[in-house]
PDB file of N, CA and C in Angstrom:
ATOM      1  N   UNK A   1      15.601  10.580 -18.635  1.00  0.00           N
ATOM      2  CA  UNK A   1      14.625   9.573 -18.946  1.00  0.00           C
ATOM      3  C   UNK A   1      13.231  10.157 -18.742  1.00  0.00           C
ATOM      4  N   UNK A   2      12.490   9.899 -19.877  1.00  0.00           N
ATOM      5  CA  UNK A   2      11.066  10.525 -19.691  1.00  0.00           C
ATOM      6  C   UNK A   2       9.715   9.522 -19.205  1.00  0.00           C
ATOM      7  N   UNK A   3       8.835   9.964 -18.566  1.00  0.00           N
ATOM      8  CA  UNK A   3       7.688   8.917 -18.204  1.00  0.00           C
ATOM      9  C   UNK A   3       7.180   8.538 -19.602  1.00  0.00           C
ATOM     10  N   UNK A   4       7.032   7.561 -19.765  1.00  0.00           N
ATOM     11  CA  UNK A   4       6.483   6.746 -20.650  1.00  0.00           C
ATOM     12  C   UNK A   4       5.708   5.736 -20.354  1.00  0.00           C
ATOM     13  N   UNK A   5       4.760   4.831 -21.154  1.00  0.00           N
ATOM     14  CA  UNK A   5       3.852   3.722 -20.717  1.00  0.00           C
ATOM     15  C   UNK A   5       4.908   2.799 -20.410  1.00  0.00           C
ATOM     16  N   UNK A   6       6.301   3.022 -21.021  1.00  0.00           N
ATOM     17  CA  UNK A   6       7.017   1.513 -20.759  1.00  0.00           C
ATOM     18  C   UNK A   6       7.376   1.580 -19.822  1.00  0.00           C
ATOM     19  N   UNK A   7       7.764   3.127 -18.974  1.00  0.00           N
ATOM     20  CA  UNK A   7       8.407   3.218 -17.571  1.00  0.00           C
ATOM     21  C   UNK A   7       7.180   2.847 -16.525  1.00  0.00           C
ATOM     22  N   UNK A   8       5.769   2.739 -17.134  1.00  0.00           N
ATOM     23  CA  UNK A   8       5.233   2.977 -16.061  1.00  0.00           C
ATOM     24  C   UNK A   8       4.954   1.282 -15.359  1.00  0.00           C
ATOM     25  N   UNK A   9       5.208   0.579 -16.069  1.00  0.00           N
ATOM     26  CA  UNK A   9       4.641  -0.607 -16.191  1.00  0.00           C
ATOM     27  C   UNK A   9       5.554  -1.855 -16.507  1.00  0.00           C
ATOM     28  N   UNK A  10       5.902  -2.839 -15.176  1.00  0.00           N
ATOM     29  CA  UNK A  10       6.803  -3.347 -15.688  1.00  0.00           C
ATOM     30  C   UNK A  10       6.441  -4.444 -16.793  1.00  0.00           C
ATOM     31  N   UNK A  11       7.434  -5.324 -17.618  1.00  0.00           N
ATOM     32  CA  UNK A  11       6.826  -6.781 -18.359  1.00  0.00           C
ATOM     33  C   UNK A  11       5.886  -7.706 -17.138  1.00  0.00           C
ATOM     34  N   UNK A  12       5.228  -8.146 -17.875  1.00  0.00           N
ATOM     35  CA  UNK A  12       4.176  -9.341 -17.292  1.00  0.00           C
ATOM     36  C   UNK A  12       3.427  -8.366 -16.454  1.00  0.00           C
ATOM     37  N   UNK A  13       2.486  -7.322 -16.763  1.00  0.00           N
ATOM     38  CA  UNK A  13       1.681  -6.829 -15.867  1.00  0.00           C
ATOM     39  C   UNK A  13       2.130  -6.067 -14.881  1.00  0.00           C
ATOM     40  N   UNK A  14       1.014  -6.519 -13.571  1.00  0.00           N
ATOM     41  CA  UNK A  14       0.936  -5.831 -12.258  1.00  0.00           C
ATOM     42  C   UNK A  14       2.103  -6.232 -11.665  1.00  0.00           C
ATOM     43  N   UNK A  15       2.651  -4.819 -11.211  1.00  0.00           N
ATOM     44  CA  UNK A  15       3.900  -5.367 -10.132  1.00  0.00           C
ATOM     45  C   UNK A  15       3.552  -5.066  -8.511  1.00  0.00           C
ATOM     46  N   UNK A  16       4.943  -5.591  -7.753  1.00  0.00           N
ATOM     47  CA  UNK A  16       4.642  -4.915  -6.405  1.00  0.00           C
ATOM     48  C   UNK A  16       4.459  -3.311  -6.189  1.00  0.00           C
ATOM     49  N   UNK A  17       3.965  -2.430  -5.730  1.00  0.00           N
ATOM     50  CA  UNK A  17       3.817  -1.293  -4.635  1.00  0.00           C
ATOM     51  C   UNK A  17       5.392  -0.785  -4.482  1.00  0.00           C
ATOM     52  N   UNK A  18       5.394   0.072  -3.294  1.00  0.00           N
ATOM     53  CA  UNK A  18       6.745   0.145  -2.683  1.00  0.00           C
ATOM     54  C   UNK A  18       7.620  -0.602  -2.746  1.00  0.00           C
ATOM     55  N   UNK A  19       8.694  -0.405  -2.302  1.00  0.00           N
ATOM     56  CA  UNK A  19      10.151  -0.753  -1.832  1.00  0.00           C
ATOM     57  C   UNK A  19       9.465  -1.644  -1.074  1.00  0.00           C
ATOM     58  N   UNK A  20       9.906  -3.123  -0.570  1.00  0.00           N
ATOM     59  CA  UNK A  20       9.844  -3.956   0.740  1.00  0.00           C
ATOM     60  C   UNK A  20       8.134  -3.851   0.975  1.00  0.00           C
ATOM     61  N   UNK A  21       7.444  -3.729  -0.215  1.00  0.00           N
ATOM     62  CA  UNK A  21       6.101  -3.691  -0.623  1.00  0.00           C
ATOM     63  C   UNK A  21       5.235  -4.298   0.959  1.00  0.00           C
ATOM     64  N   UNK A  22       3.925  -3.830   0.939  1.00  0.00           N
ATOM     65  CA  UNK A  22       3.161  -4.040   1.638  1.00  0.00           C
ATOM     66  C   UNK A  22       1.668  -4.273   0.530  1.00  0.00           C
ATOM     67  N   UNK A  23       0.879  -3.819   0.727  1.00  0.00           N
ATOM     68  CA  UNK A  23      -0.287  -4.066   0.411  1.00  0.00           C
ATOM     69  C   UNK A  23      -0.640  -4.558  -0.631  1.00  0.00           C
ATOM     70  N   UNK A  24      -0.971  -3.803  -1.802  1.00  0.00           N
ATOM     71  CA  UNK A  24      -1.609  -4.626  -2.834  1.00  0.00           C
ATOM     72  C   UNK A  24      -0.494  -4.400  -3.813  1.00  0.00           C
ATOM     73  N   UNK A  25      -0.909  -5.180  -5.038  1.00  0.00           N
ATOM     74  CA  UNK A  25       0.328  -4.625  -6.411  1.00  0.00           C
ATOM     75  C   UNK A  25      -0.471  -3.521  -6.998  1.00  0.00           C
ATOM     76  N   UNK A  26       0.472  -3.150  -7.638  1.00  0.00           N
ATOM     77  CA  UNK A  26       0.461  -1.800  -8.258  1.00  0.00           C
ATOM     78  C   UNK A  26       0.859  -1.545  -9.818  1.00  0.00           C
ATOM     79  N   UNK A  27       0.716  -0.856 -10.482  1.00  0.00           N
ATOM     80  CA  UNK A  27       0.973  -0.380 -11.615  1.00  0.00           C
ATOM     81  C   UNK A  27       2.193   0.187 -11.644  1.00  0.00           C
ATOM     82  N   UNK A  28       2.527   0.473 -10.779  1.00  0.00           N
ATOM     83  CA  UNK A  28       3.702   1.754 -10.623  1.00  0.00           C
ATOM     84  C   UNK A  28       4.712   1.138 -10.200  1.00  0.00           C
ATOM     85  N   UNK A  29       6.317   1.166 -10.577  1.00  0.00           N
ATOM     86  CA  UNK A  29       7.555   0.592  -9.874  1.00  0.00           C
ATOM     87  C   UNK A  29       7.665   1.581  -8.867  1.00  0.00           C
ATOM     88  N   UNK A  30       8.726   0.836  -7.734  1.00  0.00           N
ATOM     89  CA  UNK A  30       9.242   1.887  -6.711  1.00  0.00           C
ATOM     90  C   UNK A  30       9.852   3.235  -7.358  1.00  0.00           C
ATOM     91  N   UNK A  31      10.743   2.828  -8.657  1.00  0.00           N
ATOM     92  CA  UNK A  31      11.267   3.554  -9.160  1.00  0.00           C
ATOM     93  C   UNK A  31      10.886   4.892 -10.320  1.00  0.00           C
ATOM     94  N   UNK A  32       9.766   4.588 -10.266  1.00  0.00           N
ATOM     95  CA  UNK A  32       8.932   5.534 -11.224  1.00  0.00           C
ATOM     96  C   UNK A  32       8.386   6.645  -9.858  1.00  0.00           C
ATOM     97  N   UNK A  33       7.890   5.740  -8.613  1.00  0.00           N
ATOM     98  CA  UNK A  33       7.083   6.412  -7.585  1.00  0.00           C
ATOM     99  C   UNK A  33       8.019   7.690  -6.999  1.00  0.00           C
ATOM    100  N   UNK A  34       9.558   6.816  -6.750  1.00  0.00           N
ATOM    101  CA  UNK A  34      10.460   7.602  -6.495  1.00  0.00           C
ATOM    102  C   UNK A  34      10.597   9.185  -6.963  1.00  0.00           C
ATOM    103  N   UNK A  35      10.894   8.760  -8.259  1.00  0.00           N
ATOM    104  CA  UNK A  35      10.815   9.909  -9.071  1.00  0.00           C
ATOM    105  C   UNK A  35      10.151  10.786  -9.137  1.00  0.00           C
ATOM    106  N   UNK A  36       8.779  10.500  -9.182  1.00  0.00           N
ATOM    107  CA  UNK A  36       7.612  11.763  -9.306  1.00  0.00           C
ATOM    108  C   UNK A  36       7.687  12.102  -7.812  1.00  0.00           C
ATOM    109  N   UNK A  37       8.029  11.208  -7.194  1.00  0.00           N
ATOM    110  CA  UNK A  37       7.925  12.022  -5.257  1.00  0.00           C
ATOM    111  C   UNK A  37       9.292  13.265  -5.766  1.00  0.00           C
ATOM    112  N   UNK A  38      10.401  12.800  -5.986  1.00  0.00           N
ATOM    113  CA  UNK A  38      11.568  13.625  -5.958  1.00  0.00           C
ATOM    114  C   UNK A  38      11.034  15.015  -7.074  1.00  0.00           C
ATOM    115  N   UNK A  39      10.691  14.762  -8.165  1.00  0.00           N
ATOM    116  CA  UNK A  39      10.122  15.252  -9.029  1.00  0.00           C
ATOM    117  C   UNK A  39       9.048  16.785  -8.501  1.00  0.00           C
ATOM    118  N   UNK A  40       8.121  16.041  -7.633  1.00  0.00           N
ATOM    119  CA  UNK A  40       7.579  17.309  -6.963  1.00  0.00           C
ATOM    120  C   UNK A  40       8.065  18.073  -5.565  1.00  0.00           C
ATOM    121  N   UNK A  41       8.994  17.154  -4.703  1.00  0.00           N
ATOM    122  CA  UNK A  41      10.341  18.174  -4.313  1.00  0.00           C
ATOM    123  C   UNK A  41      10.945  18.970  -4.470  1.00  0.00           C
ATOM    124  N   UNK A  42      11.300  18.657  -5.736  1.00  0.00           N
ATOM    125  CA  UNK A  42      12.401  19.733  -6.318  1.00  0.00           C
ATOM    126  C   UNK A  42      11.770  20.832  -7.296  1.00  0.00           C
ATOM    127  N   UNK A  43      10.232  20.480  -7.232  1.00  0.00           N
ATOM    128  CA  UNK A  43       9.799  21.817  -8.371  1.00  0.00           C
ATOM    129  C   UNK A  43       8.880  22.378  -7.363  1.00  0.00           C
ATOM    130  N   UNK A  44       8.621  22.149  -6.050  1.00  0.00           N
ATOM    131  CA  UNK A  44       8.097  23.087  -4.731  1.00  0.00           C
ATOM    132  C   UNK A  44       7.919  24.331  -4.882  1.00  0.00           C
ATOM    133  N   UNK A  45       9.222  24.823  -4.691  1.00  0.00           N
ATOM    134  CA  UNK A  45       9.520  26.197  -4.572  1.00  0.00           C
ATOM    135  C   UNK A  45       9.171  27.010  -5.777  1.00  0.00           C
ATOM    136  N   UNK A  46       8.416  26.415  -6.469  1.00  0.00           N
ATOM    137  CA  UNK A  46       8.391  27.064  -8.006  1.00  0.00           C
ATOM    138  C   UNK A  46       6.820  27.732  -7.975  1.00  0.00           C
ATOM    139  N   UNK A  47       6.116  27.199  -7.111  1.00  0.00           N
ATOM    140  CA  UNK A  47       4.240  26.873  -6.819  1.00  0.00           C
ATOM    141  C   UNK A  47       4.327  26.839  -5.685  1.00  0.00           C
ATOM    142  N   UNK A  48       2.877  27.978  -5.366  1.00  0.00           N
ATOM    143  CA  UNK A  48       2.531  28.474  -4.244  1.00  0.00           C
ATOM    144  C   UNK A  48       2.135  27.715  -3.387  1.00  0.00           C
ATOM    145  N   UNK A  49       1.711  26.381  -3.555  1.00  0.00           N
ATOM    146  CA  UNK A  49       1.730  25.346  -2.759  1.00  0.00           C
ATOM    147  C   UNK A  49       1.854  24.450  -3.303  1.00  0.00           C
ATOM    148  N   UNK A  50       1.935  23.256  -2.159  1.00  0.00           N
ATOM    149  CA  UNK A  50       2.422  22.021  -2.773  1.00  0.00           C
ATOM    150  C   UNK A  50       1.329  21.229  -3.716  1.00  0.00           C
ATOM    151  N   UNK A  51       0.272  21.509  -3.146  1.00  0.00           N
ATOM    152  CA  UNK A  51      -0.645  21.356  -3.694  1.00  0.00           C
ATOM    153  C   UNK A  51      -0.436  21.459  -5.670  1.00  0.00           C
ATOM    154  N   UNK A  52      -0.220  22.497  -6.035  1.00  0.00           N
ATOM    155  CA  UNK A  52       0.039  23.387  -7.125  1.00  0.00           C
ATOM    156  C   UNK A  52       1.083  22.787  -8.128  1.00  0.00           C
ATOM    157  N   UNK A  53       1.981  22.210  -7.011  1.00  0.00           N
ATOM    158  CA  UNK A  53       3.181  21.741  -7.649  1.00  0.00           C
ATOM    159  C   UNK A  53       3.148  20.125  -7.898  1.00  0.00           C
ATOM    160  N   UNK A  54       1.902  19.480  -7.054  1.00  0.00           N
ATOM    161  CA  UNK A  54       1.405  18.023  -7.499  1.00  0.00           C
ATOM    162  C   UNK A  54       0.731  18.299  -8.991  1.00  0.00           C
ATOM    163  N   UNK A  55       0.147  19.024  -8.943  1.00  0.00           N
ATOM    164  CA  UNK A  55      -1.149  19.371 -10.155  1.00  0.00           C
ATOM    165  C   UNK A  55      -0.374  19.338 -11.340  1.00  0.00           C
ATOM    166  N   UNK A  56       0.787  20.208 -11.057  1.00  0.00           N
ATOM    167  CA  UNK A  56       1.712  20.863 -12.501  1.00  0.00           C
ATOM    168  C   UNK A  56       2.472  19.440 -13.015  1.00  0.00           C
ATOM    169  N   UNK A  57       3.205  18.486 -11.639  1.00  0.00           N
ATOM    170  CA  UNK A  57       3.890  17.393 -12.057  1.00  0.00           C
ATOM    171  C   UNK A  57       2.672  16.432 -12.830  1.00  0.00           C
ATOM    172  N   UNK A  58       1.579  16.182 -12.478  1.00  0.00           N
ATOM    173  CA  UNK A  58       0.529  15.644 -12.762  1.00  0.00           C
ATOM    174  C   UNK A  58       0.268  15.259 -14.386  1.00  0.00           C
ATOM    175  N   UNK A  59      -0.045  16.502 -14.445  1.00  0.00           N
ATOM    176  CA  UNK A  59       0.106  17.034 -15.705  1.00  0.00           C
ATOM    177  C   UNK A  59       1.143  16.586 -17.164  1.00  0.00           C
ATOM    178  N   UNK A  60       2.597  17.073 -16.144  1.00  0.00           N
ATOM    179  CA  UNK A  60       3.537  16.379 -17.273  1.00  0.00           C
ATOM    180  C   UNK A  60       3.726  14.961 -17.618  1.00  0.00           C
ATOM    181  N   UNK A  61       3.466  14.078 -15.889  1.00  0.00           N
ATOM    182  CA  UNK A  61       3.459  12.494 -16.530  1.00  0.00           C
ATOM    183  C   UNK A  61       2.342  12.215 -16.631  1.00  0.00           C
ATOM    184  N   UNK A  62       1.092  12.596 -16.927  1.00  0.00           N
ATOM    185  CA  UNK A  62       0.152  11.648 -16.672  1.00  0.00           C
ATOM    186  C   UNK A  62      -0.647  10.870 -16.028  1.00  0.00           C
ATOM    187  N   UNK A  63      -0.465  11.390 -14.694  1.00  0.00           N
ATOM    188  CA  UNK A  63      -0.974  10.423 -13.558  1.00  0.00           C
ATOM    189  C   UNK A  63      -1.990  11.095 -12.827  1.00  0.00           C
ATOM    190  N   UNK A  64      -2.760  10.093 -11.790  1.00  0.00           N
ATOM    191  CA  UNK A  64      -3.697  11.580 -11.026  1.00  0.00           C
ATOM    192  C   UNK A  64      -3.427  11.847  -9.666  1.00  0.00           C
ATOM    193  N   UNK A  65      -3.278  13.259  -9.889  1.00  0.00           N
ATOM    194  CA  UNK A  65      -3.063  13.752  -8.675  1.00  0.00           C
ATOM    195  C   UNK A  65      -2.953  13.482  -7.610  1.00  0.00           C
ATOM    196  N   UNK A  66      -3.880  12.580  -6.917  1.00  0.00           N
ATOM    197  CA  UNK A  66      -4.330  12.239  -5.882  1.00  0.00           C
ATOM    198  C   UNK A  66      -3.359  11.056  -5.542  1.00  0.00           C
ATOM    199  N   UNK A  67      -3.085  10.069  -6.548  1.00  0.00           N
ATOM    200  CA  UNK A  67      -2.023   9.202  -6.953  1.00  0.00           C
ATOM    201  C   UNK A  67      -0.737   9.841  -5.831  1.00  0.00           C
ATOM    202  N   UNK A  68      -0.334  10.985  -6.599  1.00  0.00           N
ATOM    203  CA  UNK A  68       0.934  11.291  -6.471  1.00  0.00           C
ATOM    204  C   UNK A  68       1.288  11.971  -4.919  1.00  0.00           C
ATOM    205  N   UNK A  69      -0.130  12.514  -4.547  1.00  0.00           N
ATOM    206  CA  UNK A  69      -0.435  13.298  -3.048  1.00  0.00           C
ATOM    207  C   UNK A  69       0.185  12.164  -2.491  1.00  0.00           C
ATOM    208  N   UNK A  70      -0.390  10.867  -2.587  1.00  0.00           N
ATOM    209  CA  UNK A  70      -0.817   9.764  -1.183  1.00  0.00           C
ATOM    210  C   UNK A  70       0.848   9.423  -1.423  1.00  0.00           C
ATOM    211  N   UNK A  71       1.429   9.155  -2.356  1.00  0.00           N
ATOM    212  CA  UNK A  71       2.901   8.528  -2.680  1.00  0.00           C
ATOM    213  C   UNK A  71       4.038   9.721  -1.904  1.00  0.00           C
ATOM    214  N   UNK A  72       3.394  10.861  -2.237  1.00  0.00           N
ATOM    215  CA  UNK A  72       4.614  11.849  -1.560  1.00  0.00           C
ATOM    216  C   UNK A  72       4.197  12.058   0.170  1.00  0.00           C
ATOM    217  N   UNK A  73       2.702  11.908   0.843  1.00  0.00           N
ATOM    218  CA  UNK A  73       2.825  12.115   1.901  1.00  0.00           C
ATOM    219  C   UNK A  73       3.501  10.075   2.454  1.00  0.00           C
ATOM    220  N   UNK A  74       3.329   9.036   1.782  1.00  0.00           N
ATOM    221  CA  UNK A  74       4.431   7.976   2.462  1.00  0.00           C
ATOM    222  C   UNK A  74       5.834   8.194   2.131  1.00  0.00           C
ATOM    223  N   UNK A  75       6.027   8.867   1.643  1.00  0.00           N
ATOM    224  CA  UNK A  75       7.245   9.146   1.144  1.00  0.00           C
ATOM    225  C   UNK A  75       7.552  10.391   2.582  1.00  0.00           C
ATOM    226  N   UNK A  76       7.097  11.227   2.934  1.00  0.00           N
ATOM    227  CA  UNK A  76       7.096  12.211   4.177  1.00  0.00           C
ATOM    228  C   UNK A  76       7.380  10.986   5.404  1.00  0.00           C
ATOM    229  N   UNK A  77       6.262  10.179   5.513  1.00  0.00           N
ATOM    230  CA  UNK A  77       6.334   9.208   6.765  1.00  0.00           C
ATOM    231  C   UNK A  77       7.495   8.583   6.944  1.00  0.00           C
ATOM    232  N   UNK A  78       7.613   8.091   5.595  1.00  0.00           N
ATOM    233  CA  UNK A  78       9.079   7.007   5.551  1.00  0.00           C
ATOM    234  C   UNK A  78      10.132   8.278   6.210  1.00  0.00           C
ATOM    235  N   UNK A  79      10.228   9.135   5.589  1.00  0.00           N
ATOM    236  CA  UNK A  79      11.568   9.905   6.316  1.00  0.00           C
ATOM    237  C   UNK A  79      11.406  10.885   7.534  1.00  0.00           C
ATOM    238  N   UNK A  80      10.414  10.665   8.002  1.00  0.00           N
ATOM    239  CA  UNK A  80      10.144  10.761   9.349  1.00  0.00           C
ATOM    240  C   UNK A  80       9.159  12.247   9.352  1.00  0.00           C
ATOM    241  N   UNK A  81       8.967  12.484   8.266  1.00  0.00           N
ATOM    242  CA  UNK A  81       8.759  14.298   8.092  1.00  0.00           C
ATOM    243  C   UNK A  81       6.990  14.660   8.417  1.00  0.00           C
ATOM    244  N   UNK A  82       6.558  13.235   8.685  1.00  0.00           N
ATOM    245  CA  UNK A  82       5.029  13.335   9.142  1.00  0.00           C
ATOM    246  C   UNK A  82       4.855  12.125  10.127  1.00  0.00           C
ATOM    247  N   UNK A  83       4.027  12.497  11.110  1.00  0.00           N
ATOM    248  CA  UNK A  83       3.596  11.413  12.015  1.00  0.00           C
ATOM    249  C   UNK A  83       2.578  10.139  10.945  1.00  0.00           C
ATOM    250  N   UNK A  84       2.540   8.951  11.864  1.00  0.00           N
ATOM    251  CA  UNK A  84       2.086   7.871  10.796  1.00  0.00           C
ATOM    252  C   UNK A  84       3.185   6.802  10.520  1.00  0.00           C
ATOM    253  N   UNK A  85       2.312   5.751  10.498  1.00  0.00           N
ATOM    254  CA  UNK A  85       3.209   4.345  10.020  1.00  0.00           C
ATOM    255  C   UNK A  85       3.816   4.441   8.764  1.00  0.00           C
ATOM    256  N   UNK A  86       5.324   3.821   9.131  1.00  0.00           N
ATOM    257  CA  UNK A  86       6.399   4.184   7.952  1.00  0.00           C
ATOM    258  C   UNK A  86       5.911   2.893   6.738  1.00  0.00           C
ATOM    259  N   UNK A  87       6.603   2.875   5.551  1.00  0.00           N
ATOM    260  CA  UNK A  87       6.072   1.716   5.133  1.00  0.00           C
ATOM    261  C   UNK A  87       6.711   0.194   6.045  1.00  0.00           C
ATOM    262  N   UNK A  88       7.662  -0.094   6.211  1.00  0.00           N
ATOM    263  CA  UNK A  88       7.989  -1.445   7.158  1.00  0.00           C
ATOM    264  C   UNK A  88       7.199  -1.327   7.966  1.00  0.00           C
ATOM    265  N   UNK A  89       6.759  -0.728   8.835  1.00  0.00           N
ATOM    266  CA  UNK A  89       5.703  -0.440  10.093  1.00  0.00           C
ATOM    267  C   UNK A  89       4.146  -0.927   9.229  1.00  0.00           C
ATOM    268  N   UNK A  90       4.355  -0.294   8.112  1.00  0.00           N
ATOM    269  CA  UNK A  90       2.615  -1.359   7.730  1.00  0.00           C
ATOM    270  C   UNK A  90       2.808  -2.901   7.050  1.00  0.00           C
ATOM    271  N   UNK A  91       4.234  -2.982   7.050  1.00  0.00           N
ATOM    272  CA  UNK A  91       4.227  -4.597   6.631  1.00  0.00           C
ATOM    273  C   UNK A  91       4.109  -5.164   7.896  1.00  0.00           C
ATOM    274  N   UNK A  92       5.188  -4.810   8.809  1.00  0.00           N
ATOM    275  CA  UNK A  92       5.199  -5.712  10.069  1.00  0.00           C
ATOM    276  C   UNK A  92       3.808  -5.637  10.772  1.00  0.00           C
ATOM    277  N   UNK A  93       2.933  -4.533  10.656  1.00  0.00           N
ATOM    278  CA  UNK A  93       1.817  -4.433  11.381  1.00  0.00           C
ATOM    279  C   UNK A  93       0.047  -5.005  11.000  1.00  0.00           C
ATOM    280  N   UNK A  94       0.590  -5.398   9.595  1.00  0.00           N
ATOM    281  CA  UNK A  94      -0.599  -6.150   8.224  1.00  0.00           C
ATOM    282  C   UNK A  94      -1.231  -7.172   9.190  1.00  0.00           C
ATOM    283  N   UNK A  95      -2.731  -6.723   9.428  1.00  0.00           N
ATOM    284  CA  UNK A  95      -2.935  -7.933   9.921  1.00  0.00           C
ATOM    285  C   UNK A  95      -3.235  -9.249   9.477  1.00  0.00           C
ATOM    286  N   UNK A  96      -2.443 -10.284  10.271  1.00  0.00           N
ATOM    287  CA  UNK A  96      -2.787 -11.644   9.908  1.00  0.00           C
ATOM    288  C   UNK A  96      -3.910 -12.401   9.806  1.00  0.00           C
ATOM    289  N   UNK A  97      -3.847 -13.315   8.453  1.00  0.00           N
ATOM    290  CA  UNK A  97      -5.388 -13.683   8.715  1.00  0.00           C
ATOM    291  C   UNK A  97      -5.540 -14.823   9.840  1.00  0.00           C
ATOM    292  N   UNK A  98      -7.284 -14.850   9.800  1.00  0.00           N
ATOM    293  CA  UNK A  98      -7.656 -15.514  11.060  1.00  0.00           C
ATOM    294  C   UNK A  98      -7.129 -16.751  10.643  1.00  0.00           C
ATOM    295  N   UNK A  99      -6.504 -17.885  11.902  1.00  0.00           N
ATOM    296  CA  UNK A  99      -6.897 -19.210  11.732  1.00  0.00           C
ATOM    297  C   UNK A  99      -7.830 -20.085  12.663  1.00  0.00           C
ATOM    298  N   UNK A 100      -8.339 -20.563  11.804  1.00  0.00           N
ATOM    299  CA  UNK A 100      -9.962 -21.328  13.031  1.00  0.00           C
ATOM    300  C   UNK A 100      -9.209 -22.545  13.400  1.00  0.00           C
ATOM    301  N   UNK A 101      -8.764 -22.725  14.740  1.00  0.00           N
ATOM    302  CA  UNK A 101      -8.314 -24.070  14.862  1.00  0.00           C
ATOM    303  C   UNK A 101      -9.182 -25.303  14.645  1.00  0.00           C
ATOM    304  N   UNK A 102      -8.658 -26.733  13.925  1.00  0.00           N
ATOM    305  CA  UNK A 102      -9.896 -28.016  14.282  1.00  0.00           C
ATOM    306  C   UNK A 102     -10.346 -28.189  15.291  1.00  0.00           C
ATOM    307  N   UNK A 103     -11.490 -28.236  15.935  1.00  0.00           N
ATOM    308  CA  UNK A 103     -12.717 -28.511  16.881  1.00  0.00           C
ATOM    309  C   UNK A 103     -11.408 -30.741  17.469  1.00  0.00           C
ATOM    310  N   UNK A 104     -11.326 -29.948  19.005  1.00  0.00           N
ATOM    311  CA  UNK A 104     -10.395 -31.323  19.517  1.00  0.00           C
ATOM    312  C   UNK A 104     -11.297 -32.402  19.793  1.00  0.00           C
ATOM    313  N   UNK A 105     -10.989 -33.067  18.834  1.00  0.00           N
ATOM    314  CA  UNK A 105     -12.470 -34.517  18.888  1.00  0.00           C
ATOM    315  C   UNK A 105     -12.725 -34.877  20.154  1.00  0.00           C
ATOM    316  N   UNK A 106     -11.408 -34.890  21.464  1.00  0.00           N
ATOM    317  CA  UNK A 106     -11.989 -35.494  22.871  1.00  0.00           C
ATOM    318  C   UNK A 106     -13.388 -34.848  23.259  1.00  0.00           C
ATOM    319  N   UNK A 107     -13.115 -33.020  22.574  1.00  0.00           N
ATOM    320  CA  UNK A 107     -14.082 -32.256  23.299  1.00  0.00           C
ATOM    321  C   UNK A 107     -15.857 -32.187  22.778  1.00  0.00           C
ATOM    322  N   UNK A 108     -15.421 -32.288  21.463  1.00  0.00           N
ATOM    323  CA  UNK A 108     -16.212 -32.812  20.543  1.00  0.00           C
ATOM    324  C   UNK A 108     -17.400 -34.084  21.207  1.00  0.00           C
ATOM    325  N   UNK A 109     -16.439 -35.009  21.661  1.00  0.00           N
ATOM    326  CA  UNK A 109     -17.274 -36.129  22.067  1.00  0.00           C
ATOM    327  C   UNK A 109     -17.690 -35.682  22.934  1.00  0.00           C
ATOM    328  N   UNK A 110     -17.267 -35.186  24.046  1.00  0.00           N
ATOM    329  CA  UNK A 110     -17.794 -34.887  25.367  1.00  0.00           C
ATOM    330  C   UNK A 110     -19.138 -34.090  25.799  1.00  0.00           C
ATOM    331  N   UNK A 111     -19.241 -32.617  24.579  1.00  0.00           N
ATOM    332  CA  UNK A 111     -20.328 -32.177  24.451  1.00  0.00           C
ATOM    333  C   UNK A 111     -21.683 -33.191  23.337  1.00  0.00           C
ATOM    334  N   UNK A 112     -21.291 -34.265  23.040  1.00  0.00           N
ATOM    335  CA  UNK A 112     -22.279 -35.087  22.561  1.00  0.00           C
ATOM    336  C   UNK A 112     -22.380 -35.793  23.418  1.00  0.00           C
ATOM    337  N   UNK A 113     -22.099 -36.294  24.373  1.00  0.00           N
ATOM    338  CA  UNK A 113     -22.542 -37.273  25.161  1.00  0.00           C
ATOM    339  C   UNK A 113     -22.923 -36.405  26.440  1.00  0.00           C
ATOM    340  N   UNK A 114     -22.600 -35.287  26.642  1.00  0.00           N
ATOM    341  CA  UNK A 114     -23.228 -34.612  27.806  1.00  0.00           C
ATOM    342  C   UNK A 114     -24.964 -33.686  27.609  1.00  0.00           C
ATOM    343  N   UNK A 115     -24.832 -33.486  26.060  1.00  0.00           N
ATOM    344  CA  UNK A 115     -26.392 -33.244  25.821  1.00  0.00           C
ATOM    345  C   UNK A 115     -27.203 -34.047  25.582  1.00  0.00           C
ATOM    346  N   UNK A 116     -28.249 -33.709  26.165  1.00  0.00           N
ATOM    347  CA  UNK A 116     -29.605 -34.189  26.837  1.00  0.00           C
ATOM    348  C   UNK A 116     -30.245 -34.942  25.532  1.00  0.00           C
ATOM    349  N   UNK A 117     -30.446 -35.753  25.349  1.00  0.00           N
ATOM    350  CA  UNK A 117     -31.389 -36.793  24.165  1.00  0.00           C
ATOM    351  C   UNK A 117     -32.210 -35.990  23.554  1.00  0.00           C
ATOM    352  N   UNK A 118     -32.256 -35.955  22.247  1.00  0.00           N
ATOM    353  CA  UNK A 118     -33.534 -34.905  21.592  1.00  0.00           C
ATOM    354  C   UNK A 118     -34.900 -35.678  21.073  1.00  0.00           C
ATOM    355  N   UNK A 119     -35.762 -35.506  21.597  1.00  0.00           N
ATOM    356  CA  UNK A 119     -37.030 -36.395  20.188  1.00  0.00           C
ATOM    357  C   UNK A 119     -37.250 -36.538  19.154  1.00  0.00           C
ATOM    358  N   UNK A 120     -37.610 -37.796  19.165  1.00  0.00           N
ATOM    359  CA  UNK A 120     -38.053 -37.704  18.083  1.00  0.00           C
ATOM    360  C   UNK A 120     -38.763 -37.023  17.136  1.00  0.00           C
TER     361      UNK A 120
END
């Protein structure tokens, strides 16, 4: 199967990110991401660095580089091969948004009737 616009992109637009997704949506399926991670794995040893061997995969699908760096070093984390939060570790760790609790009317009243009269 070759990268194509149809692989890259599922129907109806933007999809999720990763596997068990965290952050934002993405353009990219898990399963496309997969691939180009495995993709520049297995053509490593071919290029003097890895570096070399992002550039070359780059190249054949279309994507940018930098894209494919950040996908293969979570792809390292997830399997333990670099220090750093795995992807579940940045879902469970996402911070929650704030909630402002309602102002408790007893207390409410209390600081109005305990300040001092203002003038007119």
């Amino acid at each position: 199967m070759s990268f194509t616009e149809v692989e890259r992109h599922q129907p109806g637009g933007r999809l999720n990110s990763l596997a068990k997704d965290a952050a934002r949506p993405s353009r990219f399926s898990s399963e496309v991401r997969e691939r180009a991670v495995r993709m520049v794995c297995e053509h490593a040893q071919d290029h003097a660095s890895q570096w070399a061997a992002i550039t070359s995969i780059t190249e054949q699908i279309g994507y940018a580089a930098e894209t494919l760096r950040s996908w293969l070093r979570q792809a390292e984390r997830d399997g333990g091969r670099r220090p750093g939060l795995t992807t579940d570790e940045r879902v469970r760790f996402k911070p929650l948004p704030r909630v402002t609790p309602a102002p408790d009317p007893a207390v409410v009243t209390s600081l109005l009737l305990a300040a001092p009269p203002r003038p007119c």
